[in-house]
N, C-alpha and C. Protein backbone atom coordinates (compact mmCIF):
# COMPACT_ATOMS: atom_id res chain seq x y z
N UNK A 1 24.19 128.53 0.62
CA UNK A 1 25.61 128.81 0.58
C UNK A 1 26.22 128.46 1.95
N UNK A 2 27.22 127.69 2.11
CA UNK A 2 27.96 127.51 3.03
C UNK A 2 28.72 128.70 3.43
N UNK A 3 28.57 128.52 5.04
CA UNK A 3 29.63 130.12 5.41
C UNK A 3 30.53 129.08 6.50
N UNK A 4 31.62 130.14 6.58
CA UNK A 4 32.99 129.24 7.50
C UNK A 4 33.03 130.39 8.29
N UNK A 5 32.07 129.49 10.20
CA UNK A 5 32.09 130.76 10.98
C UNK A 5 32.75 129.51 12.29
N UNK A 6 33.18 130.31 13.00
CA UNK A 6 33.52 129.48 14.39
C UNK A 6 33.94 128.32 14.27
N UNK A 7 34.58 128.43 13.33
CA UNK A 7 35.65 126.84 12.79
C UNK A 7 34.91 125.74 12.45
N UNK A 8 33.95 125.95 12.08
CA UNK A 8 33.01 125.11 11.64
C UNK A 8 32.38 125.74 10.01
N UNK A 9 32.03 124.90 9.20
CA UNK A 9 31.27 125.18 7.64
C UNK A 9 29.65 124.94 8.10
N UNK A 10 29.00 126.23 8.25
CA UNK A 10 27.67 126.24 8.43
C UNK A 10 26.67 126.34 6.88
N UNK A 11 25.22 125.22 7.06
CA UNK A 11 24.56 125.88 6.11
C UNK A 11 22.74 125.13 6.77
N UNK A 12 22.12 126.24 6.29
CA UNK A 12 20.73 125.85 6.56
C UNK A 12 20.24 125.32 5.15
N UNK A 13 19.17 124.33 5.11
CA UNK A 13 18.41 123.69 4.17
C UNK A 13 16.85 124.09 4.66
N UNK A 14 16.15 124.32 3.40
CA UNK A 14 14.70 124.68 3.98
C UNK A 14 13.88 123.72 2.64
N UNK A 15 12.97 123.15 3.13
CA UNK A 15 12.05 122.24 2.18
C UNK A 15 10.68 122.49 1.90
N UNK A 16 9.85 121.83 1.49
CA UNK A 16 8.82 121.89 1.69
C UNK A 16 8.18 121.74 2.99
N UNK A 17 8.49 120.44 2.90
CA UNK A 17 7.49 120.03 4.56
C UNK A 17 8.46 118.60 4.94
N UNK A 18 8.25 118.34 6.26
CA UNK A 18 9.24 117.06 7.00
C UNK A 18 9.59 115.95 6.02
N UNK A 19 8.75 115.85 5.50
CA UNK A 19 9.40 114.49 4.78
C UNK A 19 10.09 115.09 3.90
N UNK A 20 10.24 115.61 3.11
CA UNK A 20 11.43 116.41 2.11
C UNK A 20 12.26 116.59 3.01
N UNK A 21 12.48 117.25 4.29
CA UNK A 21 13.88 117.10 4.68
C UNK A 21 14.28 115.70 5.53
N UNK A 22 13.21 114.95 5.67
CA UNK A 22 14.29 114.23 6.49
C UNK A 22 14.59 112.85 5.54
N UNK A 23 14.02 112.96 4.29
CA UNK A 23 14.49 112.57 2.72
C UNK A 23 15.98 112.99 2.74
N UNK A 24 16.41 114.11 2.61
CA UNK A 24 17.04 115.02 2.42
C UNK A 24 18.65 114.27 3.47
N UNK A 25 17.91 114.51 4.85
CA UNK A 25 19.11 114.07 5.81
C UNK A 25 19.26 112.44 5.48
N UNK A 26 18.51 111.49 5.20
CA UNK A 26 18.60 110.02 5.36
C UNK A 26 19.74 110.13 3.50
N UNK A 27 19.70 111.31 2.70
CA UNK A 27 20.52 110.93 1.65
C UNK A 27 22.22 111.58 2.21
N UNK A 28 22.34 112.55 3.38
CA UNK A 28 23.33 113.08 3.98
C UNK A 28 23.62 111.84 4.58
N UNK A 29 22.99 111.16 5.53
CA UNK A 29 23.24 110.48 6.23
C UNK A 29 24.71 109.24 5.27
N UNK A 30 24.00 108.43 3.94
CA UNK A 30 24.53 107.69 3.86
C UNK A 30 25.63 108.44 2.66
N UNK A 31 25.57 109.33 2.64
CA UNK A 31 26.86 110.31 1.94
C UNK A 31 28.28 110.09 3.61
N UNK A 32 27.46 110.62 4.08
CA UNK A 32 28.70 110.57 5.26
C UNK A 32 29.25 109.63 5.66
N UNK A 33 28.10 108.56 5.60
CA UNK A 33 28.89 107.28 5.98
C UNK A 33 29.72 106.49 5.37
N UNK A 34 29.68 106.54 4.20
CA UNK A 34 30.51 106.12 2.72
C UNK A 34 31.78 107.12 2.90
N UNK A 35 31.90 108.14 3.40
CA UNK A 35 32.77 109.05 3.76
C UNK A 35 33.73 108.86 5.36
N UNK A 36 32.71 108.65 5.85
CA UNK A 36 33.36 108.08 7.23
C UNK A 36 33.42 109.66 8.05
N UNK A 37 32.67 110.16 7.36
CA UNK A 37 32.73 111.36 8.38
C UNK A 37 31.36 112.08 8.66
N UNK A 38 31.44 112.71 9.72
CA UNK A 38 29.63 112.68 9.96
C UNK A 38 29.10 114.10 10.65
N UNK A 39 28.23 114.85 10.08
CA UNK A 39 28.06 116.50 10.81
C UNK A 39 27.31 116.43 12.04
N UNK A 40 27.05 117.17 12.43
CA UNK A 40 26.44 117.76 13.41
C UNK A 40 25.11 118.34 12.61
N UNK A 41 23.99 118.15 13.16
CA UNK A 41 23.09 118.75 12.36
C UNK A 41 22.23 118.59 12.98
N UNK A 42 20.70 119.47 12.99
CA UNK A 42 19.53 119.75 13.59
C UNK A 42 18.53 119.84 12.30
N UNK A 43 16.85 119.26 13.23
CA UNK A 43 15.81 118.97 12.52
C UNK A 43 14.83 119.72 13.05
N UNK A 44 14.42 120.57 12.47
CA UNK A 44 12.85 121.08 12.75
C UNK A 44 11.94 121.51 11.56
N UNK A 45 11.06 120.71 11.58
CA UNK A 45 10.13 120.50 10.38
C UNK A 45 10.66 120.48 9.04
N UNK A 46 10.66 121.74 8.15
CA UNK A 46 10.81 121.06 6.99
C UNK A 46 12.71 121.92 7.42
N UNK A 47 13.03 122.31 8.03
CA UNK A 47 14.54 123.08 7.95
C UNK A 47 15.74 121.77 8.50
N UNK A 48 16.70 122.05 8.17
CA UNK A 48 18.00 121.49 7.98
C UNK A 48 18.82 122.08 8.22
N UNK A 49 20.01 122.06 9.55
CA UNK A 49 20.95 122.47 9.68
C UNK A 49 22.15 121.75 10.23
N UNK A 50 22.90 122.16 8.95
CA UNK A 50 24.08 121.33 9.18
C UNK A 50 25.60 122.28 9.54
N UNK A 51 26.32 121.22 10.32
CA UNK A 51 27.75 122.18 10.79
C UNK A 51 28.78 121.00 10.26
N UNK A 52 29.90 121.37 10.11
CA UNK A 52 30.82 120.31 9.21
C UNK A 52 31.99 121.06 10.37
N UNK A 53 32.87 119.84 10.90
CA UNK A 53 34.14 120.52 11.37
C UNK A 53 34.88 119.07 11.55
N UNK A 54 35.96 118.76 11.64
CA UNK A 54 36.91 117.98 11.75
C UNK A 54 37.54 117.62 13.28
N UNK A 55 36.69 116.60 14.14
CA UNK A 55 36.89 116.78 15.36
C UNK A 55 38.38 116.44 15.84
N UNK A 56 38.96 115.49 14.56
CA UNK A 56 40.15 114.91 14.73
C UNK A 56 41.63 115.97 14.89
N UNK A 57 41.14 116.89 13.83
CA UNK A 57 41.72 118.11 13.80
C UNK A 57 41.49 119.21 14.89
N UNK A 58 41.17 118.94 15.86
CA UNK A 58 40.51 120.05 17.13
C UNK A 58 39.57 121.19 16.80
N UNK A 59 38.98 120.26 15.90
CA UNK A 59 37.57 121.41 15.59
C UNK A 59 37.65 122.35 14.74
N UNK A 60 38.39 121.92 13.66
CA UNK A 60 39.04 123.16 12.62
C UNK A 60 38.28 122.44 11.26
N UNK A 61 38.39 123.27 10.27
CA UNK A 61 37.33 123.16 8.99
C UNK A 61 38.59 122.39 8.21
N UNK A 62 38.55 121.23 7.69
CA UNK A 62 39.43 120.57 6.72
C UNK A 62 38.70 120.27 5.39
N UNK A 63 39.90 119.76 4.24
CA UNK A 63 39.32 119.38 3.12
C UNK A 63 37.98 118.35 3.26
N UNK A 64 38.47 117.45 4.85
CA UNK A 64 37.35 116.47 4.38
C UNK A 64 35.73 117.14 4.44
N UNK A 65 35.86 118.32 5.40
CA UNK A 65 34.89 118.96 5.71
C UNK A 65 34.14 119.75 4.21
N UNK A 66 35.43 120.00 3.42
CA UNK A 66 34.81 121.09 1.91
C UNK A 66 34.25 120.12 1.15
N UNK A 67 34.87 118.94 1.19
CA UNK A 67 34.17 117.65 0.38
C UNK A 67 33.02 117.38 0.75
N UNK A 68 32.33 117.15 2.16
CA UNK A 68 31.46 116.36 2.33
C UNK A 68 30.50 118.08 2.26
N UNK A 69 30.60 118.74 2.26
CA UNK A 69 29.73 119.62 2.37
C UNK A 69 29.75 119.92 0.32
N UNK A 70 30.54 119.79 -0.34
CA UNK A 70 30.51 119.58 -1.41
C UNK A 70 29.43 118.45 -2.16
N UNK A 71 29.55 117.57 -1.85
CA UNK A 71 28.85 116.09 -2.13
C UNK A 71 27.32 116.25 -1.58
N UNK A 72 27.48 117.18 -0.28
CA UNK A 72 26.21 117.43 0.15
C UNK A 72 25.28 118.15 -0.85
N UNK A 73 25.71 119.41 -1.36
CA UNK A 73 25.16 120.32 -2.73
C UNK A 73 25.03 119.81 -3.67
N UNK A 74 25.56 118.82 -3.92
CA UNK A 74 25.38 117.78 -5.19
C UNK A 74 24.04 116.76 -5.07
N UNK A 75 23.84 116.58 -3.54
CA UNK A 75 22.37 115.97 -3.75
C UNK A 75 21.15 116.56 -3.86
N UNK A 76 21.47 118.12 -3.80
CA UNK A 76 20.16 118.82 -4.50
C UNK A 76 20.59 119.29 -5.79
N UNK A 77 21.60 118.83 -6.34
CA UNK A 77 21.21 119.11 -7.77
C UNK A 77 20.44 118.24 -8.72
């Protein structure tokens, strides 16, 4: 579940093991880029953490931010 803390849309991903997540980020990756917009996010082993914020907007949570974090949940379905 995504939470909206510090003006940013936070969510952790947990996998099996590294290659499931960084499967996982290389399918974020080209979601964002088709989007043109791109998170902030950290890798350690099989976990995933991503932050979504709108730098254009001074760091505030926008639609493009609910979308791409939207589209994101859609690649684990």
């Amino acid at each position: 579940m995504w939470k909206e803390e510090n003006d940013c849309l936070e969510r952790t991903f947990e996998f099996k093991d590294f290659s499931e997540a960084f499967a996982f980020m290389t399918r974020v990756a080209l979601e964002a880029e088709k989007m043109g917009h791109h998170p902030e996010w950290s890798n350690v082993w099989n976990r995933v953490q991503i932050r979504l914020c709108t730098h254009d907007a001074g760091d505030k949570v926008t639609d493009l931010d609910r979308q791409l974090a939207a589209n994101i949940d859609k690649l684990l379905a």
